[in-house]
N, C-alpha and C. Protein backbone atom coordinates (compact mmCIF):
# COMPACT_ATOMS: atom_id res chain seq x y z
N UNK A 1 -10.98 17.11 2.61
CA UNK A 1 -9.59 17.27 2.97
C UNK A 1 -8.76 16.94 1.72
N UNK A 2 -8.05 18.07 1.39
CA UNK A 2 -6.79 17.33 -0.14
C UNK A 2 -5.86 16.42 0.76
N UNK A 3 -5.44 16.40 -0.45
CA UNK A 3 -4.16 14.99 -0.61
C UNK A 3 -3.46 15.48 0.33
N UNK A 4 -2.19 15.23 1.54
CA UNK A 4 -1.05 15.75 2.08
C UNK A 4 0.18 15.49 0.90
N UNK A 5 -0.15 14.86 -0.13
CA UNK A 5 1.28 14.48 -1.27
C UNK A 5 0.60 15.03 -2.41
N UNK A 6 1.36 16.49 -2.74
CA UNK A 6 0.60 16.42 -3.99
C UNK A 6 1.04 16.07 -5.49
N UNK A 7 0.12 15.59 -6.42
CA UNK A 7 0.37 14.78 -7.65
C UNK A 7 2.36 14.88 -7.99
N UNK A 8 2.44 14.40 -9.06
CA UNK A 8 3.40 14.33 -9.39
C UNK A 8 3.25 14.66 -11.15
N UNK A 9 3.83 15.42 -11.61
CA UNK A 9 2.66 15.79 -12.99
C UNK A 9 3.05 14.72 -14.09
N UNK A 10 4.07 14.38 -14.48
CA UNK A 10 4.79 13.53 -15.23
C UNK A 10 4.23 12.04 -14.78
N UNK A 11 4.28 11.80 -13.94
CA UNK A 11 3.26 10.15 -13.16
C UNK A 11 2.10 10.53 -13.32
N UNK A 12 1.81 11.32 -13.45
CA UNK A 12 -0.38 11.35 -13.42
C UNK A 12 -0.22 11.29 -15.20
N UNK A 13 0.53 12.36 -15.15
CA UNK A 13 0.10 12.76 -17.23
C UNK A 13 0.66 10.97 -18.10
N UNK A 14 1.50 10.53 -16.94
CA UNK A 14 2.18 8.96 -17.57
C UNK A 14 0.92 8.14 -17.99
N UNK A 15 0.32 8.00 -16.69
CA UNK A 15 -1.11 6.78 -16.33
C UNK A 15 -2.41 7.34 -16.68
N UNK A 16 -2.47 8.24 -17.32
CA UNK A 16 -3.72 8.76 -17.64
C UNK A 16 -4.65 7.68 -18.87
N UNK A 17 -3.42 7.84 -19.77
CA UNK A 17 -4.13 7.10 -20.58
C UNK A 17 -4.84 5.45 -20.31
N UNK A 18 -3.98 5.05 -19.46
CA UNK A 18 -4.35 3.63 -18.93
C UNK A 18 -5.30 3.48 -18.05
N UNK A 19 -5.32 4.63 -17.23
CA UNK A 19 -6.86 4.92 -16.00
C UNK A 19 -7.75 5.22 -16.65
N UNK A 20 -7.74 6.30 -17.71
CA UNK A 20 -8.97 6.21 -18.72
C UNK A 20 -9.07 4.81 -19.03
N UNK A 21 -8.50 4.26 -19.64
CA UNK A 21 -8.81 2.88 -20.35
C UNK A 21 -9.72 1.93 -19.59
N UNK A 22 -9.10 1.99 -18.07
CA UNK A 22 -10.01 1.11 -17.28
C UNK A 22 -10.93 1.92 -16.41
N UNK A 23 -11.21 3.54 -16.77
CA UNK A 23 -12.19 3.77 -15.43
C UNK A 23 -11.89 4.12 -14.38
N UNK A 24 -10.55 4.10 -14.72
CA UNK A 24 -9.85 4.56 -12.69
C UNK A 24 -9.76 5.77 -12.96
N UNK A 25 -10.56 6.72 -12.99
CA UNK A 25 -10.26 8.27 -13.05
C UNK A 25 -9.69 8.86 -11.83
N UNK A 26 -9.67 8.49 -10.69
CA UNK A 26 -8.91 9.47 -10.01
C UNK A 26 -7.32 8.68 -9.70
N UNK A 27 -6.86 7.38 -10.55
CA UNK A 27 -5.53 7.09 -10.21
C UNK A 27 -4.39 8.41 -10.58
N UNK A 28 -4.69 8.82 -11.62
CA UNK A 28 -3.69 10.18 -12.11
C UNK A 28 -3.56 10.68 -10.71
N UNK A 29 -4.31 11.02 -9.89
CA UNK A 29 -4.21 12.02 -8.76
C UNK A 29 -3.58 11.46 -7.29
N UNK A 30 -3.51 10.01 -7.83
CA UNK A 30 -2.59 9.16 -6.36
C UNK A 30 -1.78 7.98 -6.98
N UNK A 31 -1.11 8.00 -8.40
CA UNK A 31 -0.04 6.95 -8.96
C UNK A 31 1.08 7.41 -8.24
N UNK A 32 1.36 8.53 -7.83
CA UNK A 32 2.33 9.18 -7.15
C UNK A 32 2.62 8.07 -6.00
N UNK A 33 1.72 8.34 -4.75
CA UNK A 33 1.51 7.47 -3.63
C UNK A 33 1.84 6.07 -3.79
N UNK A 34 1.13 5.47 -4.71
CA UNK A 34 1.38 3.96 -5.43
C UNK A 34 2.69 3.40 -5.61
N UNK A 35 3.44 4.54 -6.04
CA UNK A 35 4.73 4.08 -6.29
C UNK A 35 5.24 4.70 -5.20
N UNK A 36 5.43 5.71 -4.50
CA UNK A 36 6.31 5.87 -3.33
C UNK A 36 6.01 4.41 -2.10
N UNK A 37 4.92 4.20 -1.92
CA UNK A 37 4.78 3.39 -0.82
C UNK A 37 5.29 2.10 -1.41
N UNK A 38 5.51 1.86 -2.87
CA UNK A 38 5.67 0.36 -3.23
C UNK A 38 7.22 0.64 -3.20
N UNK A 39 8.14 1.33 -3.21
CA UNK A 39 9.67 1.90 -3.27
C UNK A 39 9.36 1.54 -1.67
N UNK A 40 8.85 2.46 -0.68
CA UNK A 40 9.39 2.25 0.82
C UNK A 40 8.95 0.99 0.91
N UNK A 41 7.97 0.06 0.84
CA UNK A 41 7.68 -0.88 1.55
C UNK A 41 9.02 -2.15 0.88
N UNK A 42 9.40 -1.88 -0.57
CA UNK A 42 10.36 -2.61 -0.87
C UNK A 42 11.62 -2.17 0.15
N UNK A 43 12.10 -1.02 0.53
CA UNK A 43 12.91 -0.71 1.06
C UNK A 43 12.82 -0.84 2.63
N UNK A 44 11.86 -0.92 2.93
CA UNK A 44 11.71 -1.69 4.62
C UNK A 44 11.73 -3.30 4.66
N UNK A 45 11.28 -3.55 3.25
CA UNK A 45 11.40 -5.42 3.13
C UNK A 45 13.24 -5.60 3.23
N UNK A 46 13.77 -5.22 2.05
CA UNK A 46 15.23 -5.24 2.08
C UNK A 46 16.40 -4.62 3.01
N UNK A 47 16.06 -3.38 3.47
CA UNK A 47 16.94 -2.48 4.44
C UNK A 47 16.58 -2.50 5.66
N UNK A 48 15.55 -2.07 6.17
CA UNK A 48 15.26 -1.38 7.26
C UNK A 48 14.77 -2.51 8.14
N UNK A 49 13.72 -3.72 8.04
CA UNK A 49 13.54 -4.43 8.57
C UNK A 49 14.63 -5.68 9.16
N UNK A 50 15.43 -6.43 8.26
CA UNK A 50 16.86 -6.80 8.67
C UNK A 50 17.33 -6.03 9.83
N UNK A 51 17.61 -4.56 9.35
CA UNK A 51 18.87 -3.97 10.49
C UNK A 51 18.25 -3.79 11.88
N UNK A 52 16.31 -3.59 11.84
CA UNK A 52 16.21 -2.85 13.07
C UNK A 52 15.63 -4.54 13.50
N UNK A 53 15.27 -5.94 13.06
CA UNK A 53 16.00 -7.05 13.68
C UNK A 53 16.74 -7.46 14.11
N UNK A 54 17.82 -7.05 13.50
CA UNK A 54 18.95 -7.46 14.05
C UNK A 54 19.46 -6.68 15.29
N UNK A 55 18.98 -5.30 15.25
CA UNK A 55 18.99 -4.89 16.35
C UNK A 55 18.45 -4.77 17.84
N UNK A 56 17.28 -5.57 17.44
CA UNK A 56 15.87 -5.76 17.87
C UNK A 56 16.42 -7.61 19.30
N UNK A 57 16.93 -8.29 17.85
CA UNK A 57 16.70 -9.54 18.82
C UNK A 57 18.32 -9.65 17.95
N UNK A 58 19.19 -9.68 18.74
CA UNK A 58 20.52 -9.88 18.62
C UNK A 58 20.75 -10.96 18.46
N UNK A 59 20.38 -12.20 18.56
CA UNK A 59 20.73 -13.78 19.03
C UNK A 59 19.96 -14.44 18.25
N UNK A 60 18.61 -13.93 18.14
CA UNK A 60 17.79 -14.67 17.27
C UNK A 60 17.53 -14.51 15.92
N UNK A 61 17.75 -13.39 15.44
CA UNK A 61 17.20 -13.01 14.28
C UNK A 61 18.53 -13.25 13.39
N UNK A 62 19.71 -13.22 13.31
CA UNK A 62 20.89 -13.41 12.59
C UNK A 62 20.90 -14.74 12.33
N UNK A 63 20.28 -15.93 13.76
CA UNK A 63 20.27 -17.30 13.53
C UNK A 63 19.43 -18.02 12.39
N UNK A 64 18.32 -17.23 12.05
CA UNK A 64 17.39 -17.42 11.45
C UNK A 64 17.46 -17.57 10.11
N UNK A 65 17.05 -18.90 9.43
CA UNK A 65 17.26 -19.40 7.62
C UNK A 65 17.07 -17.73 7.05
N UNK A 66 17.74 -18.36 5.86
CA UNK A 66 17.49 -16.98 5.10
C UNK A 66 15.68 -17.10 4.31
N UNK A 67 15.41 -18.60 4.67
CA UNK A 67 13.74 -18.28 4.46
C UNK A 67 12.64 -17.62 5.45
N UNK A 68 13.53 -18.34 6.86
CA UNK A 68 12.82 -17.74 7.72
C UNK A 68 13.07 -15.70 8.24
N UNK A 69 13.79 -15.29 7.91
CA UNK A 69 14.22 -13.74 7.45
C UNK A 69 13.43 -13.42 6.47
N UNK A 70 13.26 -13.75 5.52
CA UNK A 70 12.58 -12.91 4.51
C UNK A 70 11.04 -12.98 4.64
N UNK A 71 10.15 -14.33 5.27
CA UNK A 71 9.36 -14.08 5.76
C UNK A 71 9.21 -13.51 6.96
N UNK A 72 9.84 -13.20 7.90
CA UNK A 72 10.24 -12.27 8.71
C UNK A 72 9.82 -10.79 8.12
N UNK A 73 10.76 -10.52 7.33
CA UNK A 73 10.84 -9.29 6.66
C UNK A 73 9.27 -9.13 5.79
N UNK A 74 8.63 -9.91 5.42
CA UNK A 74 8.05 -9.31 4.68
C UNK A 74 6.47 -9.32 6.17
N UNK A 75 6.44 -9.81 7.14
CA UNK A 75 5.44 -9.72 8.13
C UNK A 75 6.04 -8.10 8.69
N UNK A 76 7.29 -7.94 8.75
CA UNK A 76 7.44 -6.62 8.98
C UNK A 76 6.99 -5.30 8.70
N UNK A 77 7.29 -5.41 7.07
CA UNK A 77 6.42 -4.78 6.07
C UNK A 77 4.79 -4.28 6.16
N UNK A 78 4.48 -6.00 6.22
CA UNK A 78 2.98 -5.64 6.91
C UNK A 78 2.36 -4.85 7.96
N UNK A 79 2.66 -5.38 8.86
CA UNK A 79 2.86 -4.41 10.03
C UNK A 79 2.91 -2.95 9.66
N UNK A 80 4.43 -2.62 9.41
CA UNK A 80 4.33 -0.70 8.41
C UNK A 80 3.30 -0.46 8.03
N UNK A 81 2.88 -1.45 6.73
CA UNK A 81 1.88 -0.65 6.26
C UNK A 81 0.38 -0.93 7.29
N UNK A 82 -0.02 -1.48 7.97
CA UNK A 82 -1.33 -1.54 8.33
C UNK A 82 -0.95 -0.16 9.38
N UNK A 83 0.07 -0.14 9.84
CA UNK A 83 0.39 0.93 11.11
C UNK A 83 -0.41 2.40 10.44
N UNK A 84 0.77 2.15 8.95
CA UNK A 84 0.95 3.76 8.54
C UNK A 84 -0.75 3.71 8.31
N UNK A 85 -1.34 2.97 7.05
CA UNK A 85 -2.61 2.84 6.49
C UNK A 85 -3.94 3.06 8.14
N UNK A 86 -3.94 2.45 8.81
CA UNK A 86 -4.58 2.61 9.63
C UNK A 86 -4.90 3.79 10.45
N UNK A 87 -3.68 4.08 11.17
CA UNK A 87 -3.74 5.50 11.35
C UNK A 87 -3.80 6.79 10.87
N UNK A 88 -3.52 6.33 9.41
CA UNK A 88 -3.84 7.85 8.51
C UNK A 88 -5.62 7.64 8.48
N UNK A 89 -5.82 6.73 8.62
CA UNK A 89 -7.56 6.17 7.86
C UNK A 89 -7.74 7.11 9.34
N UNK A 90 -7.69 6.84 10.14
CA UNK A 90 -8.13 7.69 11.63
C UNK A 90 -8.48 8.70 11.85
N UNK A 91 -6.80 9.34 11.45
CA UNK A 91 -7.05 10.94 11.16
C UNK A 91 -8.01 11.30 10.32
N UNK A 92 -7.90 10.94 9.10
CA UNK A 92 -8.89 11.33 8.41
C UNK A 92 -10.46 11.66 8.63
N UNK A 93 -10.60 9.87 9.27
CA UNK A 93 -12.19 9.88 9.75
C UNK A 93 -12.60 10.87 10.90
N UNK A 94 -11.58 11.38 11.65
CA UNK A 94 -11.93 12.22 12.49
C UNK A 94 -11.85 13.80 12.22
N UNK A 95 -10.84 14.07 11.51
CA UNK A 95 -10.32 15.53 11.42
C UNK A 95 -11.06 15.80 9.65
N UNK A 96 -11.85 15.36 8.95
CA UNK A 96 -11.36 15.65 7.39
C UNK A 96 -13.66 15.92 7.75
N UNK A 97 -13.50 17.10 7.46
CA UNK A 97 -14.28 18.09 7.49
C UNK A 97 -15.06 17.78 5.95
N UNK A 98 -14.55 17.40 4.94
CA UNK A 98 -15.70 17.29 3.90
C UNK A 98 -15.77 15.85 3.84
N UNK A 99 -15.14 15.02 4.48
CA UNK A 99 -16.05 13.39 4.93
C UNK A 99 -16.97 13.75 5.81
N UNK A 100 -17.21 14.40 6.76
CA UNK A 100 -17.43 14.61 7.59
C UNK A 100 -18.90 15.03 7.49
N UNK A 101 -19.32 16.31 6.07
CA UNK A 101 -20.02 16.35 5.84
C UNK A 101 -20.80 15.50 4.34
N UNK A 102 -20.62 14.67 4.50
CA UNK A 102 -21.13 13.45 3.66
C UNK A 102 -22.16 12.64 3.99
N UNK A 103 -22.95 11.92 3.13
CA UNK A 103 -24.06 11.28 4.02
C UNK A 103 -23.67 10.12 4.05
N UNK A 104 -23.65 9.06 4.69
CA UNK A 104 -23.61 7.49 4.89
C UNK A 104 -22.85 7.14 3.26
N UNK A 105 -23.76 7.26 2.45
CA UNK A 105 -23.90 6.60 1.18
C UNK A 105 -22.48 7.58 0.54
N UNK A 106 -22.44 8.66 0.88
CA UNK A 106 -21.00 9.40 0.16
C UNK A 106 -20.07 9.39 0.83
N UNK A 107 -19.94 8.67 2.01
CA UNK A 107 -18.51 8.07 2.50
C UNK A 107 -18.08 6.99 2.38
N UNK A 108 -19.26 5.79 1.96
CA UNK A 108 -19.00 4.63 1.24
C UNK A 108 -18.69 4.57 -0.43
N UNK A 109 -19.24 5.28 -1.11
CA UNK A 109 -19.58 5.62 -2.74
C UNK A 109 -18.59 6.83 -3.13
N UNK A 110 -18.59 7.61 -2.21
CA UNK A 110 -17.57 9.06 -2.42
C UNK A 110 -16.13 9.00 -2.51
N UNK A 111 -15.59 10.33 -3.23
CA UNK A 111 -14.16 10.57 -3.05
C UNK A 111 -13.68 11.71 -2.16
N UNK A 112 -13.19 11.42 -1.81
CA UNK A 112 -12.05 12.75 -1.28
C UNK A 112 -10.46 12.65 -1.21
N UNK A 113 -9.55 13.91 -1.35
CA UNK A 113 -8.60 13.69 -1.55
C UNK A 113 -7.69 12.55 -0.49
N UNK A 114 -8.03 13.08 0.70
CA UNK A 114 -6.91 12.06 1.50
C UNK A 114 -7.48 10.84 1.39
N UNK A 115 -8.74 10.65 1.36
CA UNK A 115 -9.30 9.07 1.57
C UNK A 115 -8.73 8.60 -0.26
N UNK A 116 -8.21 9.17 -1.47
CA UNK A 116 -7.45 8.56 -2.12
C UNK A 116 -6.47 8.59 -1.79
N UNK A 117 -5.73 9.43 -0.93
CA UNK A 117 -4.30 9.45 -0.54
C UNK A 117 -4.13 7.86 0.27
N UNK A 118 -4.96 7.66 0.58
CA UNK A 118 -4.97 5.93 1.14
C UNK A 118 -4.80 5.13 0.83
N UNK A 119 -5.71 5.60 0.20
CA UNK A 119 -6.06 4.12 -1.27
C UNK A 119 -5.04 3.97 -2.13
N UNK A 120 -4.35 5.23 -2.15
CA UNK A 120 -3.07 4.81 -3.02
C UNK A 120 -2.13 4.10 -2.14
N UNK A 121 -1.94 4.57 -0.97
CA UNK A 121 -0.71 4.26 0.25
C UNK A 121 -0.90 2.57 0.27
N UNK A 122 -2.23 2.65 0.31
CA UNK A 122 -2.56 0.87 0.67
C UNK A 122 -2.52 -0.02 -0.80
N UNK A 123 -2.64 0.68 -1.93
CA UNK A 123 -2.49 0.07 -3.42
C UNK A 123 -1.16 -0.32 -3.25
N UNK A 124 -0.58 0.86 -3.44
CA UNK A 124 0.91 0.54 -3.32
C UNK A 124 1.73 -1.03 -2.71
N UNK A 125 0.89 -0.91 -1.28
CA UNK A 125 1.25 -2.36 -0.86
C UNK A 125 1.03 -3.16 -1.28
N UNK A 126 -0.38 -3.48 -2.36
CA UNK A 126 -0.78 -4.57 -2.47
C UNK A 126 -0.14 -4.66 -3.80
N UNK A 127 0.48 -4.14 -4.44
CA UNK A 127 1.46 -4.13 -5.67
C UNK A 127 2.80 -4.65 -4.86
N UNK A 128 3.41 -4.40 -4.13
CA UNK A 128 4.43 -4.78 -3.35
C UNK A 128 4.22 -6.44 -3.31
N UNK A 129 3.20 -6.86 -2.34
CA UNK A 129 2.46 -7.82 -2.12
C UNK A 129 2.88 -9.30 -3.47
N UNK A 130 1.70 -8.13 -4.53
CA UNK A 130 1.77 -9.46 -5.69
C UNK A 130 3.07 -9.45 -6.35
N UNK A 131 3.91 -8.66 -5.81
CA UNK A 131 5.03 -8.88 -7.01
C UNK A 131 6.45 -9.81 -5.98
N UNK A 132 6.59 -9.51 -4.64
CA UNK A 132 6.78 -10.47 -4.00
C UNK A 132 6.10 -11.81 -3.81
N UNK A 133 4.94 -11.93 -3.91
CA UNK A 133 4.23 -13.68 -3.99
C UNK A 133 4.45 -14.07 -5.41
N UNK A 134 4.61 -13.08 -6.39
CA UNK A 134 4.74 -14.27 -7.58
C UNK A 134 6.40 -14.47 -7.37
N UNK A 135 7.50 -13.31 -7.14
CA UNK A 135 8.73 -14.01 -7.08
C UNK A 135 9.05 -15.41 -6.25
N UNK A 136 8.26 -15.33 -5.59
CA UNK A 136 7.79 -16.59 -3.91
C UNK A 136 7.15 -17.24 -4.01
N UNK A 137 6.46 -17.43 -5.44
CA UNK A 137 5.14 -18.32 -5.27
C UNK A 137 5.21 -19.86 -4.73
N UNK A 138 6.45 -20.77 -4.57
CA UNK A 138 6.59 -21.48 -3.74
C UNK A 138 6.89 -21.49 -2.97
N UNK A 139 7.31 -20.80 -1.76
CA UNK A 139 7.03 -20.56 -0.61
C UNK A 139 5.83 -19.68 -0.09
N UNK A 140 4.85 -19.35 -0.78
CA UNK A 140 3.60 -18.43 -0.22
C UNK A 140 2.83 -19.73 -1.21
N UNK A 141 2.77 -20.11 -1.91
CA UNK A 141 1.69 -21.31 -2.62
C UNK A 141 0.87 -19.99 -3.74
N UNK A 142 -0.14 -21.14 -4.02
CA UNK A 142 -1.24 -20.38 -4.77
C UNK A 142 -2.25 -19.96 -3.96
N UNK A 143 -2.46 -20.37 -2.93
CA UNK A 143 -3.55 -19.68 -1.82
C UNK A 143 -2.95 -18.26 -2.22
N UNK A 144 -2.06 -17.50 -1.73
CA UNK A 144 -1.45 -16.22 -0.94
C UNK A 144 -1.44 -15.56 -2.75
N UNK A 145 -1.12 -16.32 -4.10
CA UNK A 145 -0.75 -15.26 -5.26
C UNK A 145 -2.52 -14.80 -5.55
N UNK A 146 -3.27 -15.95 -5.36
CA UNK A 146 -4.95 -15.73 -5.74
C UNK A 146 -5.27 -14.13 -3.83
N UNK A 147 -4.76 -14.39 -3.10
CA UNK A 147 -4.86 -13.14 -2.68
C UNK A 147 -4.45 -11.59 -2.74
N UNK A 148 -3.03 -12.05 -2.89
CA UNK A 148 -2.45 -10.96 -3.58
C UNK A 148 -3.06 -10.07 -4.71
N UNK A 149 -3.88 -11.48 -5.52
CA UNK A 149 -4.34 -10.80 -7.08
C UNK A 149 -5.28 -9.86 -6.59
N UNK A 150 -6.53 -10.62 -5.45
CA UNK A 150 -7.50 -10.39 -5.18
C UNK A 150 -7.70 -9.03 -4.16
N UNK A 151 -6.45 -8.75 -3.75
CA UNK A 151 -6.37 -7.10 -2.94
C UNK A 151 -6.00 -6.13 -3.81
N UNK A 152 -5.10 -6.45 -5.10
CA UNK A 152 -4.75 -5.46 -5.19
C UNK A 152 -5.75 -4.90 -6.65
N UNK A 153 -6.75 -5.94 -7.00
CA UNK A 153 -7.97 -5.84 -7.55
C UNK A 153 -8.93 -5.17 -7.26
N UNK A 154 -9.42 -5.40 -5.82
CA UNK A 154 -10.61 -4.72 -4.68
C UNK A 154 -9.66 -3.25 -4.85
N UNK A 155 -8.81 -2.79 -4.43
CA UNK A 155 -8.34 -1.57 -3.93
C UNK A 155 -7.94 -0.87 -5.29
N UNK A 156 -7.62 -1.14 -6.70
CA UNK A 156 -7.60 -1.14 -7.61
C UNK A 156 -8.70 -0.47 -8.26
N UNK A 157 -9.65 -1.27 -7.92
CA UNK A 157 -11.47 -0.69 -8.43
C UNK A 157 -12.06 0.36 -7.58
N UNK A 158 -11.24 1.30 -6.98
CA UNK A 158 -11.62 1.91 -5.77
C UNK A 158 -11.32 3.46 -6.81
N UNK A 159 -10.43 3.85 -7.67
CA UNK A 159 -9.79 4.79 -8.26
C UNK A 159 -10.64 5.09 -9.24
């Protein structure tokens, strides 16, 4: 199954040289994704999560520290993305005809376009992730920045 987003030529031809450098050969073909989902998920942290709280729980959510809101906001976030990430992973596994014909070992080891279209959707977050825990790193600690590092590492080595 291809990508549903396709490349962006100026963002792939940007990161090429740097995915060569480390081995990520197919990031050129989903930096696109990477950065759109790290733009929306910033923009559901800042915009969208607030308003549809506030719309959500009228009484409670306006009362709430501005620490307790932004961790608010950023469990929101989460949520989005496991929603969006999850259910695209679904479709895929069910409808995507050249996973489909893969053996065990080339759906674990293999590429295909949408299953990078994922991997970017879900990179993206975990770039979101570490760049909110280091602005936060005292309120998330060093537990949460050594995770942050550590997802967006795993999903990183996937390209």
């Amino acid at each position: 199954m291809r990508d549903f987003i396709p490349p962006i030529p100026f963002l792939a031809k940007a990161i090429t040289p740097f995915s060569e450098y480390i081995g990520a050969t197919t990031l050129p073909l989903h930096i696109h994704e990477v950065v759109i989902s790290y733009i929306a998920y910033t923009l559901i942290n800042k915009k969208i999560a607030p308003a549809v709280s506030t719309w959500l729980f009228p009484q409670k959510y306006p009362a709430l520290s501005a620490e307790k809101k932004f961790n608010w906001n950023v469990h929101v976030v989460s949520l989005c993305q496991s929603l969006l990430v999850n259910s695209t992973a679904l479709y895929v596994i069910l409808t995507d005809e050249e996973r489909n014909n893969m053996t065990w070992q080339e759906r674990v080891w293999g590429y295909t376009g949408a299953s990078g279209m994922i991997q970017g959707l879900a990179t993206g977050y975990f770039l979101w992730d570490l760049v909110i825990t280091i602005q936060n790193v005292k309120m998330f600690g060093p537990g949460m920045l050594a995770h942050a590092v550590s997802a967006l590492t795993v999903f990183s080595f996937g390209f």
